[in-house]
Protein backbone atom coordinates (compact mmCIF):
# COMPACT_ATOMS: atom_id res chain seq x y z
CA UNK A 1 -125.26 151.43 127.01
CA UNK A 2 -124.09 154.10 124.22
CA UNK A 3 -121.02 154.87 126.07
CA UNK A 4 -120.14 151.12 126.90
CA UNK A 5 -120.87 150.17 123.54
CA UNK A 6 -118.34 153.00 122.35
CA UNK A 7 -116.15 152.12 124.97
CA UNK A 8 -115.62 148.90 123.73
CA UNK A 9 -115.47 149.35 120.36
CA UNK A 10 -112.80 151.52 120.41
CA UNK A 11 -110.40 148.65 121.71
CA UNK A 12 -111.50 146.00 119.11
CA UNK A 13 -109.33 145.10 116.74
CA UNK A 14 -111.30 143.09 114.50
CA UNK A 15 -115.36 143.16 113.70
CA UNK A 16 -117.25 141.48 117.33
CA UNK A 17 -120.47 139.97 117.17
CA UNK A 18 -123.65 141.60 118.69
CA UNK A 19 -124.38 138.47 120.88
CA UNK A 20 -120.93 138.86 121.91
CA UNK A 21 -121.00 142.69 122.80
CA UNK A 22 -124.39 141.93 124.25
CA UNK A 23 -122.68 139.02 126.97
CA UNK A 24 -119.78 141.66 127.74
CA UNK A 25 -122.63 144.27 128.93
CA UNK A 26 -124.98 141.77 130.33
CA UNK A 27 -127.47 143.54 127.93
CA UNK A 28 -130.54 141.54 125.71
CA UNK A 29 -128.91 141.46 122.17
CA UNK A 30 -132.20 142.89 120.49
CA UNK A 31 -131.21 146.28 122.51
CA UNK A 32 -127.25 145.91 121.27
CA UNK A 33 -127.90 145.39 117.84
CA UNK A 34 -130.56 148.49 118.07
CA UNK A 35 -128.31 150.63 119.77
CA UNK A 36 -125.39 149.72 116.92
CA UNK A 37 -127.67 150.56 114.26
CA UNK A 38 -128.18 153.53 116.03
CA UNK A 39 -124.78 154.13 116.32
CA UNK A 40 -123.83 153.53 112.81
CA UNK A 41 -126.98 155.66 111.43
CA UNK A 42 -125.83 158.88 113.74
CA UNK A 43 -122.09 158.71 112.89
CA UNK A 44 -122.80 158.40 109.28
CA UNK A 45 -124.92 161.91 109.24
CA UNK A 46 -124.00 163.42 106.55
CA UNK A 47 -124.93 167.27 107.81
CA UNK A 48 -122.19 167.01 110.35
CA UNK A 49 -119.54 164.22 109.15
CA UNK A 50 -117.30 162.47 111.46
CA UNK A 51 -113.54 160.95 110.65
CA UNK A 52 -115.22 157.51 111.79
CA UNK A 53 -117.65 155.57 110.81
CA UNK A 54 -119.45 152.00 113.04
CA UNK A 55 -119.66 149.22 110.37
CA UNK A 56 -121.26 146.06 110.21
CA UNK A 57 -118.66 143.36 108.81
CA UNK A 58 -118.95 139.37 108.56
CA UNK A 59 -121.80 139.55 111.28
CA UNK A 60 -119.57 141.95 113.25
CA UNK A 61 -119.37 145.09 114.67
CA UNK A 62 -116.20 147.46 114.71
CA UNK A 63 -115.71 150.91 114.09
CA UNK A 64 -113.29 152.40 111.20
CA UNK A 65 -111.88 155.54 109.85
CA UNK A 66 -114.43 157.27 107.62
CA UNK A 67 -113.87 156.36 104.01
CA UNK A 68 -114.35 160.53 103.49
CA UNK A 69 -111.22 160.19 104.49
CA UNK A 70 -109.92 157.29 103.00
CA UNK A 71 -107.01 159.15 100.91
CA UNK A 72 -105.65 161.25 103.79
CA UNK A 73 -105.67 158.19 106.43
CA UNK A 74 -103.81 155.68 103.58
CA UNK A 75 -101.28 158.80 103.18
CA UNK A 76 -100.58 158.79 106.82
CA UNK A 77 -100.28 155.39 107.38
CA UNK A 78 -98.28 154.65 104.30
CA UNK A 79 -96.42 157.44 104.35
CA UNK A 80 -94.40 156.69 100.84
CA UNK A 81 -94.17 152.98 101.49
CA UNK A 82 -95.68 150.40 99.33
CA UNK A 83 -97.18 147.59 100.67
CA UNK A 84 -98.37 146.69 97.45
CA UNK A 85 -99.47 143.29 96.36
CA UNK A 86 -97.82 141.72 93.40
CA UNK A 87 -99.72 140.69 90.33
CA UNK A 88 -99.01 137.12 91.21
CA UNK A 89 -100.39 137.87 94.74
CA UNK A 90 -103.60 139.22 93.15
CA UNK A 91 -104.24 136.34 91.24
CA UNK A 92 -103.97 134.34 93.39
CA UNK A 93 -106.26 136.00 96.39
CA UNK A 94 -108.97 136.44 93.48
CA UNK A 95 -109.04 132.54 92.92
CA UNK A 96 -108.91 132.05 96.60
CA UNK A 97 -111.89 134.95 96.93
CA UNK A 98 -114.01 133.61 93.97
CA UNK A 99 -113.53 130.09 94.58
CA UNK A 100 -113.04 129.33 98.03
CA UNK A 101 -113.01 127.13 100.30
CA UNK A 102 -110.24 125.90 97.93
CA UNK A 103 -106.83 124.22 98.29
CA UNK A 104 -103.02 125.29 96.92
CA UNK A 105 -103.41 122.34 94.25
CA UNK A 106 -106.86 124.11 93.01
CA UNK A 107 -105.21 127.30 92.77
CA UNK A 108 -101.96 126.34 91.19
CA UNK A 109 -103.96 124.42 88.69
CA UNK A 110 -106.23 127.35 87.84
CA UNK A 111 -103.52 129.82 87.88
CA UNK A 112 -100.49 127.36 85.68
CA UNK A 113 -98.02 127.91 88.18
CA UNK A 114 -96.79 126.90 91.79
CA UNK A 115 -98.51 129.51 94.26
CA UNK A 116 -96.93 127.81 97.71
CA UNK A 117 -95.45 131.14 98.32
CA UNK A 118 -97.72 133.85 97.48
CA UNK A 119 -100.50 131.50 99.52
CA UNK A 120 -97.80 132.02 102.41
CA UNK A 121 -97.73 135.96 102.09
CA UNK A 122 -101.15 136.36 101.72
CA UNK A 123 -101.42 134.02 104.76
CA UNK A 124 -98.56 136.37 106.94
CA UNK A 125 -100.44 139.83 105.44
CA UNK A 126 -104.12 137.99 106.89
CA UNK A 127 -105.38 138.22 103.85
CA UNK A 128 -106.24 134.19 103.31
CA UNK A 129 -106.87 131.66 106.30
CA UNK A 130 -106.88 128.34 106.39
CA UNK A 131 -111.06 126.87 106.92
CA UNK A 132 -110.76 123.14 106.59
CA UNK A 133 -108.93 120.16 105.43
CA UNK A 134 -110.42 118.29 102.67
CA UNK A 135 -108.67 114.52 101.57
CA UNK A 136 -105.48 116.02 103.50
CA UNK A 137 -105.26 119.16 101.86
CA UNK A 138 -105.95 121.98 103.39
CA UNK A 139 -108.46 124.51 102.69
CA UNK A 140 -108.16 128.08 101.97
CA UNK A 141 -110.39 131.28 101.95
CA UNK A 142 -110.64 134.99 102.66
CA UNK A 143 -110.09 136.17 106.29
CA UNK A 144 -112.25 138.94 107.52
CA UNK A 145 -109.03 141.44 107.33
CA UNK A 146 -109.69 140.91 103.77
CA UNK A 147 -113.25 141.84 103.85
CA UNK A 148 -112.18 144.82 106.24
CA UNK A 149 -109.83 146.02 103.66
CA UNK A 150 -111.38 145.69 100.70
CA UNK A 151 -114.40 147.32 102.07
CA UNK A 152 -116.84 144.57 102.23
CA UNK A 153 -119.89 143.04 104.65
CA UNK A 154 -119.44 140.06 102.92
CA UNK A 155 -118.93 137.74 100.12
CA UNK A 156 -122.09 138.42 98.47
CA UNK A 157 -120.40 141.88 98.17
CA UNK A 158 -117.73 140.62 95.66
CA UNK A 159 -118.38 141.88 92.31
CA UNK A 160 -119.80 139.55 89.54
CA UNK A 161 -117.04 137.79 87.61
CA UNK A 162 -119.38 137.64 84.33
CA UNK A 163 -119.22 140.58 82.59
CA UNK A 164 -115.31 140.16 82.44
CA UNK A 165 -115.30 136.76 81.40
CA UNK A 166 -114.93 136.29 77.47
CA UNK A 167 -117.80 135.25 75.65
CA UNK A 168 -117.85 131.78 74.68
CA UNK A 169 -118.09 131.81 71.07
CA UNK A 170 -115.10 134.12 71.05
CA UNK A 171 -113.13 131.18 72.76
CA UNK A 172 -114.81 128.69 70.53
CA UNK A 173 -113.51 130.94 67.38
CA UNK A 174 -110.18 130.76 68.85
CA UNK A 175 -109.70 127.60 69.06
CA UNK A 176 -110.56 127.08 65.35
């Protein structure tokens, strides 16, 4: 099962459900998701560290370059090109991230400006998806690349907004 599991992992190209790995091999899904834990819990020993790592992300399974090795891999693959995001671009993926499922109007009215475009980018990079239609607008949120890439399980992952928030009596005693 190790060696299937493997197998088929290494093809993936985005994070597969247990149940789904579990059909594939014709295998109970109690003795995938054991033997992925497994997995994980041996390639992440740190006495003998491995350029790879199994994670778990968005209920699925996929396996990733170890983030020991984070800065050599993103030198490799970037290789003195920036695919940077643009501050507008940022913005506008943390509404869509904090707020979602959310629509362009919502963000352009949170952010003060027309974001048609940057939702477009962030839509061609796979970074926001479209999850529903509400009154004839559609919906946005996160895609799982996102989580992938920003090194996240899930949601509940995202960093409290709080503690960068102002307080409000220092808005209050602005407004004065």
């Amino acid at each position: 099962m190790r060696g299937a599991l493997e197998a088929v992992l290494m093809v993936v190209d985005e994070p597969v459900p247990a149940t789904e790995l579990a059909v594939a091999l014709d295998l109970p899904v109690d003795g995938v998701t054991a033997a992925l834990e497994a997995l994980r819990d041996e390639y992440a020993d740190p006495a003998a560290p491995r350029g790879f790592e199994l994670r778990e992300v968005d209920g699925g399974w996929r396996i990733y370059s170890s983030r020991l090795f984070a800065d050599v891999v993103g030198r490799f693959v970037v290789d003195g090109q920036s695919s940077r995001l643009s501050q507008a671009a940022l913005e506008t993926l943390a509404v869509v991230a904090y707020r979602q499922p959310v629509t362009r109007g919502q963000v352009s009215q949170i952010r003060g400006v027309n974001v048609d475009s940057v939702i477009k980018t962030l839509a061609a990079r796979g970074l926001v998806t479209e999850v529903g239609e509400h009154s004839g607008a559609v919906l946005f949120g996160t895609s799982t690349e996102f989580l992938e890439r920003m090194g996240l399980s899930s949601l509940d992952d995202l960093p409290p907004l709080a503690p960068y928030l102002p307080d409000l009596a220092d808005i209050d005693g602005e407004g004065r």
